[in-house]
Protein backbone atom coordinates (compact mmCIF):
# COMPACT_ATOMS: atom_id res chain seq x y z
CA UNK A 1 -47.77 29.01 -59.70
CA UNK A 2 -49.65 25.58 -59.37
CA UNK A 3 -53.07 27.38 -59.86
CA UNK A 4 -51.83 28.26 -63.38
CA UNK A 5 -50.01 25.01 -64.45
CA UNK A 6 -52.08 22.05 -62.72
CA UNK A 7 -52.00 19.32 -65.36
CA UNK A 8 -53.36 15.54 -65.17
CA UNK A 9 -50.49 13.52 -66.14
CA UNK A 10 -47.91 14.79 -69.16
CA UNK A 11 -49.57 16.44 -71.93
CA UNK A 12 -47.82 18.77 -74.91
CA UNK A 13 -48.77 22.04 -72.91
CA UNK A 14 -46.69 20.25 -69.72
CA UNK A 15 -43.84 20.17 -72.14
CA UNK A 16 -44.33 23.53 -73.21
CA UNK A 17 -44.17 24.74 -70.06
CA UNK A 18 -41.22 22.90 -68.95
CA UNK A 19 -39.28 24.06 -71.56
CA UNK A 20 -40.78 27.45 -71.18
CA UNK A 21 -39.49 28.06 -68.22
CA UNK A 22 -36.10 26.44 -69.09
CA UNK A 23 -35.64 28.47 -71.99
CA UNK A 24 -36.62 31.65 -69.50
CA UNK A 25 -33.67 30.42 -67.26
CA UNK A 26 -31.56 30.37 -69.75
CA UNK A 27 -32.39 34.28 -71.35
CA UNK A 28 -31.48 35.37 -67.04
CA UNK A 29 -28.53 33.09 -66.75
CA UNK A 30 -27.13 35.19 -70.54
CA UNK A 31 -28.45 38.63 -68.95
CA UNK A 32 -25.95 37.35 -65.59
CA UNK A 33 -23.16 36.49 -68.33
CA UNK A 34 -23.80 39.59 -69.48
CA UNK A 35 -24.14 42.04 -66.78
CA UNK A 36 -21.51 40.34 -63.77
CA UNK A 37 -17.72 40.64 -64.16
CA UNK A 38 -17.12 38.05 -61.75
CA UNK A 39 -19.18 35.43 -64.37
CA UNK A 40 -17.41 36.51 -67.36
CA UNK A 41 -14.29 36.07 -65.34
CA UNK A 42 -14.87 32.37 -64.28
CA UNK A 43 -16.62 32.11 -68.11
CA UNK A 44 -19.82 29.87 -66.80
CA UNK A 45 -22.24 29.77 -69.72
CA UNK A 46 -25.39 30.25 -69.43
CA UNK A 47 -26.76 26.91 -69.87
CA UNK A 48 -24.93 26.20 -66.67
CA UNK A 49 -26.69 28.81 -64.84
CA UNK A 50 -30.21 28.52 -66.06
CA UNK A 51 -29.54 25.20 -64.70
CA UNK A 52 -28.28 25.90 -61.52
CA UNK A 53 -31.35 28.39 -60.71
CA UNK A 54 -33.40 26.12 -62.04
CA UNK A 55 -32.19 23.43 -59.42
CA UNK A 56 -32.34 26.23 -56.44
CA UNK A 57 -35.83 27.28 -58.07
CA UNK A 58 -37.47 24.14 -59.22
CA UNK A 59 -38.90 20.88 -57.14
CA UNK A 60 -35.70 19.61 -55.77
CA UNK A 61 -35.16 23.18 -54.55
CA UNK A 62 -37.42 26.08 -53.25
CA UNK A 63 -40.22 24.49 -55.55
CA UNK A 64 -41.06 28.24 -57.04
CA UNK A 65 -40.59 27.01 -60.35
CA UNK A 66 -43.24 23.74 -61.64
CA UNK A 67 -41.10 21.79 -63.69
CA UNK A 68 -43.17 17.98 -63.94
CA UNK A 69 -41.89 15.18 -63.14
CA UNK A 70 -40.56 14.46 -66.28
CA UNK A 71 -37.91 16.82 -65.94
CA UNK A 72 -35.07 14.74 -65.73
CA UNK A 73 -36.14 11.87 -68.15
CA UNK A 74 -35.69 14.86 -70.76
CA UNK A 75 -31.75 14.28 -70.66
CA UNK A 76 -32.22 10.92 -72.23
CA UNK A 77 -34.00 12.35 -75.32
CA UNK A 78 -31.56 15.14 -75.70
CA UNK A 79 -28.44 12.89 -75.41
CA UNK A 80 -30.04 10.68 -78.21
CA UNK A 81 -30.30 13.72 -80.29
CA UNK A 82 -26.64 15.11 -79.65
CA UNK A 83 -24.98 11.73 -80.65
CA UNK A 84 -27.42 11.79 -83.70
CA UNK A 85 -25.94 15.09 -85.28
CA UNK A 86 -22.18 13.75 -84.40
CA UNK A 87 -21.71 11.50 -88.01
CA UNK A 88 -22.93 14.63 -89.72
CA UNK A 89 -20.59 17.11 -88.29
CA UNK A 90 -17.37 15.74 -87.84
CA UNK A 91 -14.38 17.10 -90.17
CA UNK A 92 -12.75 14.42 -92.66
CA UNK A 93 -9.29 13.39 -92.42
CA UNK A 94 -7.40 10.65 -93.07
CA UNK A 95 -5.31 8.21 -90.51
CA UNK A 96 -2.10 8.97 -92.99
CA UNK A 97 -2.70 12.69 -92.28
CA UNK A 98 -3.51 12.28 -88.44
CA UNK A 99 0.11 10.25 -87.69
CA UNK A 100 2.48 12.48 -89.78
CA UNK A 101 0.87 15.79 -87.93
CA UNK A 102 0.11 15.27 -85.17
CA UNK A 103 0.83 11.96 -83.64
CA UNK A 104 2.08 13.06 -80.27
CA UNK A 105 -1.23 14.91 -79.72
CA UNK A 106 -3.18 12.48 -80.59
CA UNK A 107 -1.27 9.91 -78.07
CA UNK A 108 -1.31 12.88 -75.42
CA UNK A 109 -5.29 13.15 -76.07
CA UNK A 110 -5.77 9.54 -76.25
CA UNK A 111 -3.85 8.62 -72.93
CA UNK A 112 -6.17 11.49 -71.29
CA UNK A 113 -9.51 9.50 -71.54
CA UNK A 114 -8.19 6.32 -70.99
CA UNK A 115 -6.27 7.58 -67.88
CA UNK A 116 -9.18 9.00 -66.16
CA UNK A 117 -11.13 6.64 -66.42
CA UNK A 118 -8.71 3.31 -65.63
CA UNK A 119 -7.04 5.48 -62.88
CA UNK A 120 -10.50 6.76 -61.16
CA UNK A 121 -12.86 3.77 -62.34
CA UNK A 122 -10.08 1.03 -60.34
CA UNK A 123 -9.31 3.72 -57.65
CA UNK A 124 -13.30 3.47 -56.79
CA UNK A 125 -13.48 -0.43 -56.93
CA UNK A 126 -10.40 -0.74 -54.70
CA UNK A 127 -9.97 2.36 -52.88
CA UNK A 128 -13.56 3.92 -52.14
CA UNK A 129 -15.36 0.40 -51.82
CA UNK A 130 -13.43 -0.68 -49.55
CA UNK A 131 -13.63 2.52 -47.09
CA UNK A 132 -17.46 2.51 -48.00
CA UNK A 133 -18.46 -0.74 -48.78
CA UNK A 134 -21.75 0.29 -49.76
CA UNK A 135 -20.94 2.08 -52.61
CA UNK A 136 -21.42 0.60 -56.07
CA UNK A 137 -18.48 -0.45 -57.84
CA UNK A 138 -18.84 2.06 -60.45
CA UNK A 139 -18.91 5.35 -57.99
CA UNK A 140 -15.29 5.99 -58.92
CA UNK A 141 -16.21 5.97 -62.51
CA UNK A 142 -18.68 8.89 -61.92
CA UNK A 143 -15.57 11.17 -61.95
CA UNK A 144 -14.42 10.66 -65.31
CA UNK A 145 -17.81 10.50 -66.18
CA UNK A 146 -18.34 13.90 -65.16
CA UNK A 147 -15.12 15.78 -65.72
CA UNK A 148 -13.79 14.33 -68.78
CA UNK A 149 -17.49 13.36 -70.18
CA UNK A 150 -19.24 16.64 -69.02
CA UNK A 151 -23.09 16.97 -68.83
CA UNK A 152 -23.75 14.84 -71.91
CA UNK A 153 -21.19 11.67 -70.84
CA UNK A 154 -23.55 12.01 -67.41
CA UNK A 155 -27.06 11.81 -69.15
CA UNK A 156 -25.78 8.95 -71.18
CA UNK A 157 -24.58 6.47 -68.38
CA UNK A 158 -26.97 7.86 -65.83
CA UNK A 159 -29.75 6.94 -68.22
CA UNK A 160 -28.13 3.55 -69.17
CA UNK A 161 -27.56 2.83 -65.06
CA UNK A 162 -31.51 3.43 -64.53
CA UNK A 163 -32.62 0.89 -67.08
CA UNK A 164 -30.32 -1.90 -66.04
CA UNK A 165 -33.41 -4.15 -64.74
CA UNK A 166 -32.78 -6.31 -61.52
CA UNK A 167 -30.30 -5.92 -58.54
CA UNK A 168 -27.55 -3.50 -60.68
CA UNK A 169 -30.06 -0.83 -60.95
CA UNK A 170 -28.45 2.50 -59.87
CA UNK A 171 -30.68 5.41 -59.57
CA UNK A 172 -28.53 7.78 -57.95
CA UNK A 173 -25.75 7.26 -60.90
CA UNK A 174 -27.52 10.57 -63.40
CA UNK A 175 -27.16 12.65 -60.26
CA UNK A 176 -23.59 11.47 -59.02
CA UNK A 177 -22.93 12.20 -62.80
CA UNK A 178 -24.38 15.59 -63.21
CA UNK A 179 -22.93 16.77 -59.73
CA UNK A 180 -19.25 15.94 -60.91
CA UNK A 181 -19.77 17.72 -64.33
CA UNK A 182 -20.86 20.66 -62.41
CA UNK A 183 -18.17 20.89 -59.97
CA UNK A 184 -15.85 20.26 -63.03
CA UNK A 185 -16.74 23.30 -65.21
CA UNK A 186 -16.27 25.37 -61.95
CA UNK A 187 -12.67 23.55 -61.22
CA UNK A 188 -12.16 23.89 -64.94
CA UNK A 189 -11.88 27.72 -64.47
CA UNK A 190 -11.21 28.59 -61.07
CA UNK A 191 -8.12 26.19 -60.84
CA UNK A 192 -7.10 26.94 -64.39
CA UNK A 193 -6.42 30.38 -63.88
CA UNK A 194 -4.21 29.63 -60.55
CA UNK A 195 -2.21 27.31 -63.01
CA UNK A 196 -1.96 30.16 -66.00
CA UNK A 197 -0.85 32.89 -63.25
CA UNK A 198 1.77 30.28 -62.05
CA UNK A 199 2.84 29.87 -65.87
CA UNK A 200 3.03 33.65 -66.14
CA UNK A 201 5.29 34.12 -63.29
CA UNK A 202 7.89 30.99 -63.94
CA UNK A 203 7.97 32.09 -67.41
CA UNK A 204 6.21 28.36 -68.69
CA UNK A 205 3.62 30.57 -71.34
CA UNK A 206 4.50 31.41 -74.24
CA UNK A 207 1.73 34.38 -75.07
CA UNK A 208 -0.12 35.58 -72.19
CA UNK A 209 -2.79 37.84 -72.29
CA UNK A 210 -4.36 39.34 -69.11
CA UNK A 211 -8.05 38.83 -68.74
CA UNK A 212 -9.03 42.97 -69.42
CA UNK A 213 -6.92 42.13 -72.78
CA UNK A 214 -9.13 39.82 -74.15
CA UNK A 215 -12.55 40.82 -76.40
CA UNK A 216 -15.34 42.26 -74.94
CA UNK A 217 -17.23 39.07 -77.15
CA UNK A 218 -15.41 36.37 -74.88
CA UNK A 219 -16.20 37.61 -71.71
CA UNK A 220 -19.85 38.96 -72.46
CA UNK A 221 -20.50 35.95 -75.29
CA UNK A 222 -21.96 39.11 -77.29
CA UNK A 223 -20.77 39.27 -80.64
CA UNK A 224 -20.49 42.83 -82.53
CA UNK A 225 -21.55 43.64 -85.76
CA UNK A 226 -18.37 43.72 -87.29
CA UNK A 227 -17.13 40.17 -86.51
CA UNK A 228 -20.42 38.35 -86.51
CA UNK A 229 -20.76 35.38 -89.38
CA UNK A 230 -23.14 33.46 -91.20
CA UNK A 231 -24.90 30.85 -88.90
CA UNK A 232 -24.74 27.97 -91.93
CA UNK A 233 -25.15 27.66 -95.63
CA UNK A 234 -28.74 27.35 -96.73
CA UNK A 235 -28.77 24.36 -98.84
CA UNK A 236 -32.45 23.76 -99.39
CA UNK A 237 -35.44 26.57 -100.92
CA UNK A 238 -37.84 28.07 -98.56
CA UNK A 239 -40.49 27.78 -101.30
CA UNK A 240 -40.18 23.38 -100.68
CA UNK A 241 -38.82 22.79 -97.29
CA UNK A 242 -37.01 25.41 -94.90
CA UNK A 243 -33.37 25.05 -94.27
CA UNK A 244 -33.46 24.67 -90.50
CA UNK A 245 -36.25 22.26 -90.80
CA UNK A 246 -34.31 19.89 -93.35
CA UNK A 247 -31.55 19.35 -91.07
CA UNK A 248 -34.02 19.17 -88.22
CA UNK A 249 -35.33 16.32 -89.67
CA UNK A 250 -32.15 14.42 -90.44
CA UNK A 251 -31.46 14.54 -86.73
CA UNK A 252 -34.92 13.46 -85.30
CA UNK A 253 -35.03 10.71 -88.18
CA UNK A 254 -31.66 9.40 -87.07
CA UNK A 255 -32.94 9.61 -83.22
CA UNK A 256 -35.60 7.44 -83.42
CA UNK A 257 -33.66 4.75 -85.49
CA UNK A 258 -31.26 4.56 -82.67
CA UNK A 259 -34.31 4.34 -80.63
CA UNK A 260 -35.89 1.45 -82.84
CA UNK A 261 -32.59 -0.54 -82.77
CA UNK A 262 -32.19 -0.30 -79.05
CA UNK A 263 -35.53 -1.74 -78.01
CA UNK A 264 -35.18 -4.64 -81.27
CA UNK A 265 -31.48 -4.85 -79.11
CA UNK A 266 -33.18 -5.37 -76.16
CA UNK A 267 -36.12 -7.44 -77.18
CA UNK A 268 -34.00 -9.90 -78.90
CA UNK A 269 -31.82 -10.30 -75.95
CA UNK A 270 -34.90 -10.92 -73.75
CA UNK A 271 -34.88 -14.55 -75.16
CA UNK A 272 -31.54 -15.43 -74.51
CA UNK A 273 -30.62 -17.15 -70.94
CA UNK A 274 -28.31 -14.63 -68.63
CA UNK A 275 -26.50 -12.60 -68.56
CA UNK A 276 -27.36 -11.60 -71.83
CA UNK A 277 -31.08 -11.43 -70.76
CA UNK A 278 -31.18 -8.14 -69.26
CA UNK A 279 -28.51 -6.30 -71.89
CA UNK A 280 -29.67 -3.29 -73.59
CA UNK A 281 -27.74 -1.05 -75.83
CA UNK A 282 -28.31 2.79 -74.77
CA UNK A 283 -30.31 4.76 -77.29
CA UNK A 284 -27.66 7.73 -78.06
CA UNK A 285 -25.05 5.02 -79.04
CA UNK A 286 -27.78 3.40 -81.87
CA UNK A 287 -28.49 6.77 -83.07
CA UNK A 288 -24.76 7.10 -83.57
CA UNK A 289 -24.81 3.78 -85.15
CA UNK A 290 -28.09 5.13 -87.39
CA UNK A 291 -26.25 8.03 -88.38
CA UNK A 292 -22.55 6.51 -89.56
CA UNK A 293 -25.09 4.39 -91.66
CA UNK A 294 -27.60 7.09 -92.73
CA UNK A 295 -24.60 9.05 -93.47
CA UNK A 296 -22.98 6.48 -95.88
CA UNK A 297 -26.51 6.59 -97.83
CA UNK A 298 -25.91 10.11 -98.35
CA UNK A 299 -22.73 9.55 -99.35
CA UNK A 300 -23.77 7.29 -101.84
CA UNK A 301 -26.35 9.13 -102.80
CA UNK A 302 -25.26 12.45 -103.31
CA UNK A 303 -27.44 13.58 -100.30
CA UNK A 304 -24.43 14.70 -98.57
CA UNK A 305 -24.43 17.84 -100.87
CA UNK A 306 -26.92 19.57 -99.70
CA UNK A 307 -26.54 18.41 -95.64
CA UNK A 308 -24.92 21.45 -94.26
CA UNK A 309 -22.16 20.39 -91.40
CA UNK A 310 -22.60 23.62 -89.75
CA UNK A 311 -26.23 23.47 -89.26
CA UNK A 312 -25.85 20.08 -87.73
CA UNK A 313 -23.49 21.40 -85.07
CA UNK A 314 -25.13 24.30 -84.67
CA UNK A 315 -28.15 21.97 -83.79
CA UNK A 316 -25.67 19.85 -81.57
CA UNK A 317 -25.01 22.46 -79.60
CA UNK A 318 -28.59 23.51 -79.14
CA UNK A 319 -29.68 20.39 -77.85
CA UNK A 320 -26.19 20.44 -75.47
CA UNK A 321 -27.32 23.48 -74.12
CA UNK A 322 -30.63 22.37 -73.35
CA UNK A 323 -28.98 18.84 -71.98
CA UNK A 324 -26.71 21.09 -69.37
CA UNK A 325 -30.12 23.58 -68.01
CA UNK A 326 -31.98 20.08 -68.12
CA UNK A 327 -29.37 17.72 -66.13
CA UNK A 328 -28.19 20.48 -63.65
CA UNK A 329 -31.94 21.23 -62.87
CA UNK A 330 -32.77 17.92 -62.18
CA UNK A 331 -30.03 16.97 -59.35
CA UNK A 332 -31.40 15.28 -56.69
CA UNK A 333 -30.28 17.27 -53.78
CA UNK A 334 -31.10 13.94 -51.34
CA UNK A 335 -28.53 11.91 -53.50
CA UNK A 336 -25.27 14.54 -52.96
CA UNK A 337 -26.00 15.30 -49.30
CA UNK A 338 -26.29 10.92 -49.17
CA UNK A 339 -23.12 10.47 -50.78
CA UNK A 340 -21.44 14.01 -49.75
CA UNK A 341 -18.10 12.13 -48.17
CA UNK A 342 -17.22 10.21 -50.53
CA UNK A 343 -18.26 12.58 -53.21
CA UNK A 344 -16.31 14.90 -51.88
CA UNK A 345 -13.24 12.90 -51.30
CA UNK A 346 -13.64 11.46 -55.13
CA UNK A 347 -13.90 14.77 -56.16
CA UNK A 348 -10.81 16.13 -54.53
CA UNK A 349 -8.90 12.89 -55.85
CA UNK A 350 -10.11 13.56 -59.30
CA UNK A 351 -8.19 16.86 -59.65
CA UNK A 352 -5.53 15.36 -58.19
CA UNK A 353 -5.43 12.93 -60.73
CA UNK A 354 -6.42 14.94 -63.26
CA UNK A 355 -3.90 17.63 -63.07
CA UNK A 356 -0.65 15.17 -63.12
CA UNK A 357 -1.92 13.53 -66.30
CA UNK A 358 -2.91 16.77 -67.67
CA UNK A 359 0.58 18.29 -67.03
CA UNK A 360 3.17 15.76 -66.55
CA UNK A 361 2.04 14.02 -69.97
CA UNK A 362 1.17 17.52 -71.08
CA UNK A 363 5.08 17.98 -71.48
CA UNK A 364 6.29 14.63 -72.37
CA UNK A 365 4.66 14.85 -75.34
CA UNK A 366 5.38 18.43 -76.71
CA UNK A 367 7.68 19.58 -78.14
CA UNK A 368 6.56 22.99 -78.03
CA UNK A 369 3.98 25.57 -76.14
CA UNK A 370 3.81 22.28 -73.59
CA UNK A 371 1.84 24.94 -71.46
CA UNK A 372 -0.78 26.10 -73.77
CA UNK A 373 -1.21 22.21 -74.96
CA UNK A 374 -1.84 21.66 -71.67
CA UNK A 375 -4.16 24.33 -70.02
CA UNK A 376 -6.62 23.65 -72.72
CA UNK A 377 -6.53 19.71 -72.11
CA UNK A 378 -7.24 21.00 -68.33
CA UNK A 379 -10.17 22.92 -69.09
CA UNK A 380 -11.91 20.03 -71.25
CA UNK A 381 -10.91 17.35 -69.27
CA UNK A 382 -12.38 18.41 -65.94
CA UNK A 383 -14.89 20.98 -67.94
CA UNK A 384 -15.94 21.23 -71.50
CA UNK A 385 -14.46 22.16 -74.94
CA UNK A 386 -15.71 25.49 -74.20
CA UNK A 387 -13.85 25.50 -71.11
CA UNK A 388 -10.82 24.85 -72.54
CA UNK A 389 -10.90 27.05 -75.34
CA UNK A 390 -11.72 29.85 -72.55
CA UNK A 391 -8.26 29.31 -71.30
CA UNK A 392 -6.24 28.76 -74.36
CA UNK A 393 -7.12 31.87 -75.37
CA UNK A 394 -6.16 33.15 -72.17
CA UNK A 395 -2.68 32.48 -73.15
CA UNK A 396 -2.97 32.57 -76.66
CA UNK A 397 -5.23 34.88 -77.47
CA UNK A 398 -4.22 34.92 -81.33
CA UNK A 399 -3.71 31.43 -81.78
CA UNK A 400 -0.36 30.58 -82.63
CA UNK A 401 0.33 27.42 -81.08
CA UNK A 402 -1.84 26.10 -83.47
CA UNK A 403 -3.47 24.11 -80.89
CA UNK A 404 -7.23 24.22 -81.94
CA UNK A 405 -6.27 22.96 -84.84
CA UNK A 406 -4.13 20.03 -83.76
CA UNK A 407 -7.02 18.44 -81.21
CA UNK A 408 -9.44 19.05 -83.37
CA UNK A 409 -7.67 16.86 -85.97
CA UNK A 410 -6.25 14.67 -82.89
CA UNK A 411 -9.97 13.88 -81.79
CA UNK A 412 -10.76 12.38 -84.77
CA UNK A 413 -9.84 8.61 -83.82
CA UNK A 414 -10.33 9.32 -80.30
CA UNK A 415 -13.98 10.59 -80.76
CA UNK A 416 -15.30 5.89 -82.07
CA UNK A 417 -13.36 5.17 -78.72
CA UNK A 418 -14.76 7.78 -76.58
CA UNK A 419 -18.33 6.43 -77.44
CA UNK A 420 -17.48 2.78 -77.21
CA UNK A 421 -16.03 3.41 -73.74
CA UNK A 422 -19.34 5.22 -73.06
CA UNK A 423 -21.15 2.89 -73.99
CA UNK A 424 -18.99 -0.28 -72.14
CA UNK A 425 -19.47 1.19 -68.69
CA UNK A 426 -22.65 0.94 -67.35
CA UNK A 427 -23.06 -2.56 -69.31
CA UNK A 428 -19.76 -3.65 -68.24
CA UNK A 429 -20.20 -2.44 -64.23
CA UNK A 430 -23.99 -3.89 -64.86
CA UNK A 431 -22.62 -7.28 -65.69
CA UNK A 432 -20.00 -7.36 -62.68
CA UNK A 433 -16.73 -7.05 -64.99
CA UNK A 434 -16.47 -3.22 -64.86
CA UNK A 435 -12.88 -3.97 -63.11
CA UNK A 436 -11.77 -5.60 -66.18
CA UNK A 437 -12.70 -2.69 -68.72
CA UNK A 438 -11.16 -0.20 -66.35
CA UNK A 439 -7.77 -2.74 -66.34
CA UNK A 440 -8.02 -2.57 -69.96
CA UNK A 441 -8.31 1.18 -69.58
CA UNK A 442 -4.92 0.75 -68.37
CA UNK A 443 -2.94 -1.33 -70.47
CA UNK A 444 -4.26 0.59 -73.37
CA UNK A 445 -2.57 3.74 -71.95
CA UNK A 446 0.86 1.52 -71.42
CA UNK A 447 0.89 0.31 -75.35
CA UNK A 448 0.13 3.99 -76.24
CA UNK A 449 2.94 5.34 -74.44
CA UNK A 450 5.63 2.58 -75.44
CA UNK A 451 4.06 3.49 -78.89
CA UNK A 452 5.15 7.42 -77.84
CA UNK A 453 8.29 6.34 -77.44
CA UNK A 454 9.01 4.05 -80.19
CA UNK A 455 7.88 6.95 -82.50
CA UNK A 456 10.11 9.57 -80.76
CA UNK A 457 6.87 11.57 -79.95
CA UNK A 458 8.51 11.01 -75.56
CA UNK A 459 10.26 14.27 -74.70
CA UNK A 460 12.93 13.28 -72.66
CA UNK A 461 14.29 16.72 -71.35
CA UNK A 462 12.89 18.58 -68.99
């Protein structure tokens, strides 16, 4: 293969044959989806797959495959361009509208994040560090990172970790990331499925649906004729500019503002005396920043109009798809067998953890269908969204909880907080007071859950 792609340093045809092939990778990992019961059974997607033969395949594997060097710098662009279709996409509701509905969920969602990541972030300052003191201080946070952030939450810090200039450097922090988000979608599945048979058999579910019972479309991700819908609503002519490429546009635009404003960040801080010297705001959280401002000038504008939300996440997920194959494929195999102990001791902790917040707060603050509430906080907070969907509908195959509907208004406040965390770690564990966020992490959770109770949201039966 190196006879036919040889290339002096990184031109546009070494980018078109990276993506080539990961875009290959990902057409055999849908034909796998497709074709092998035992994949639509543990619902991997795809991207996850292309990745994971691209990893066995590529230069930290076999080396079959000749992805450049660049392969894992391409996580970084992509997780700029995710956060950049975010302020487009979201739904609109209004704080009134989020309390009177769904308050408990919201304080059940809420206390998820924050849990993780004060439980696991302290747990690896105090616990791990001190059984391997050569860990960084932020190892423990590389579970939360990976389970409750997924692929994306790991491209973002591991990026932000490698640019830290000086001692706090971590290198091995994108791979620690990625490997955790991995192993997450697989515990996502595999131990959600032992939970809903448990449910099932001490009568905890509600409506249960074996897997044979569910549509062909879920397992194989192949949608008939008679229940496929319109991708988006065309909002611009052909004849001036093409749909797709509008929106396109919009997203790369905001991208490189959030690129401009972090290196202006980062050059202004150069001048100041430490430790504000080396501080440099990651690029996906200016291009969220660009786009909450682009946004408003839409607004304002009547731009808005003719920006089609559905593109803009249908673009959001191409780019996620494309930052799973990319991040997977670029794991460092010399980094996991380094830290396979601890790594695997965190990881075993971590769904520990994981599974008495899901559950235990899971009923304290439902009311009702506690269970499927709480298999489909499982599956995202240890996999994806995708993940958890897979199970809810698992259990509720027809949707009747209403539970879809009450995260995805529930996520609304949570989503400013989730980025501002995600953007706090590696600056805060950078700068030596990563304890403190983590502590903070903490006492957040304890207001929210006095707040639980003051409300009446706190279930206090069994």
């Amino acid at each position: 293969m190196d006879n036919f792609f040889h290339f002096q340093g990184f031109t546009p045809w070494v980018f078109l044959v990276d993506f080539g092939m990961l875009f290959g990778l990902m057409l055999l990992g849908k034909l796998i989806r497709v074709k092998v019961p035992l994949i639509q059974k543990l619902f991997i997607p795809p991207s996850l797959l292309a990745g994971l033969m691209g990893l066995a395949l590529g230069p930290n594997g076999l080396g079959w495959l000749p992805f450049s060097s660049n392969l894992s710098s391409y996580a970084a662009v992509l997780i700029a361009l995710v956060f950049s279709t975010l302020p487009f996409s979201s739904q609109k509701s209004s704080v009134k509208e989020v309390v009177k509905r769904v308050g408990p969920m919201w304080v059940y969602a809420q206390l998820g994040m924050l849990l993780q990541w004060g439980v696991m972030g302290l747990l690896g300052i105090y616990l791990f560090k001190s059984i391997w003191p050569s860990l960084n201080s932020a190892f423990g946070a590389m579970l939360p990172t990976g389970f409750y952030g997924g692929h994306g939450t790991a491209a973002a810090i591991g990026t932000a970790f490698e640019h830290v200039e000086g001692a706090m450097k971590w290198e091995d922090a994108m791979t620690l990331g990625m490997t955790t988000a991995t192993v997450g979608v697989v515990m996502a599945i595999v131990v959600g499925l032992v939970i809903i048979k448990w449910g099932a058999k001490h009568h905890q579910t509600q409506f249960i649906a074996d897997f044979k019972e569910l549509p062909n479309e879920l397992r194989t991700g192949l949608l008939p004729k008679e229940k496929r819908g319109a991708l988006a609503e065309c909002t611009t002519s052909s004849i001036s500019i093409e749909h797709l490429t509008f929106h396109f546009a919009i997203v790369f635009f905001v991208a490189i503002l959030g690129y401009i404003m972090s290196v202006a960040v980062k050059n202004w801080c150069s001048g100041l005396s430490a430790p504000y010297n080396g501080l440099e705001l990651p690029v996906f959280s200016c291009a969220f920043i660009a786009g909450l401002i682009i946004k408003k000038l839409f607004d304002l504008g009547k731009v808005s109009d003719y920006v089609c939300a559905k593109t803009i996440q249908r673009e959001g997920s191409f780019f996620t798809d494309l930052l799973v194959t990319c991040g997977v494929a670029s794991i460092k195999i010399g980094v996991v067998v380094k830290y396979w102990l601890p790594l695997l001791v965190l990881i075993l902790v971590g769904v520990v953890v994981v599974f008495l917040i899901t559950f235990y707060f899971g009923k304290k603050l439902s009311n009702n269908y506690w269970f499927e509430r709480s298999i489909f906080a499982w599956g995202w907070w240890t996999g994806t969204m995708a993940m958890g969907i897979a199970l809810e509908r698992i259990v509720d195959p027809e949707m009747k909880s209403k539970t879809m509907d009450d995260y995805a208004l529930a996520y609304l406040p949570i989503a400013p907080i989730e980025i501002i965390l995600i953007t706090l770690v590696p600056i805060s564990f950078s700068a030596g007071w990563g304890g403190l966020l983590m502590w903070i992490c903490l006492a957040l959770s304890v207001v929210l859950i006095l707040l639980a109770r003051a409300m009446k949201w706190w279930n206090k039966g069994k």
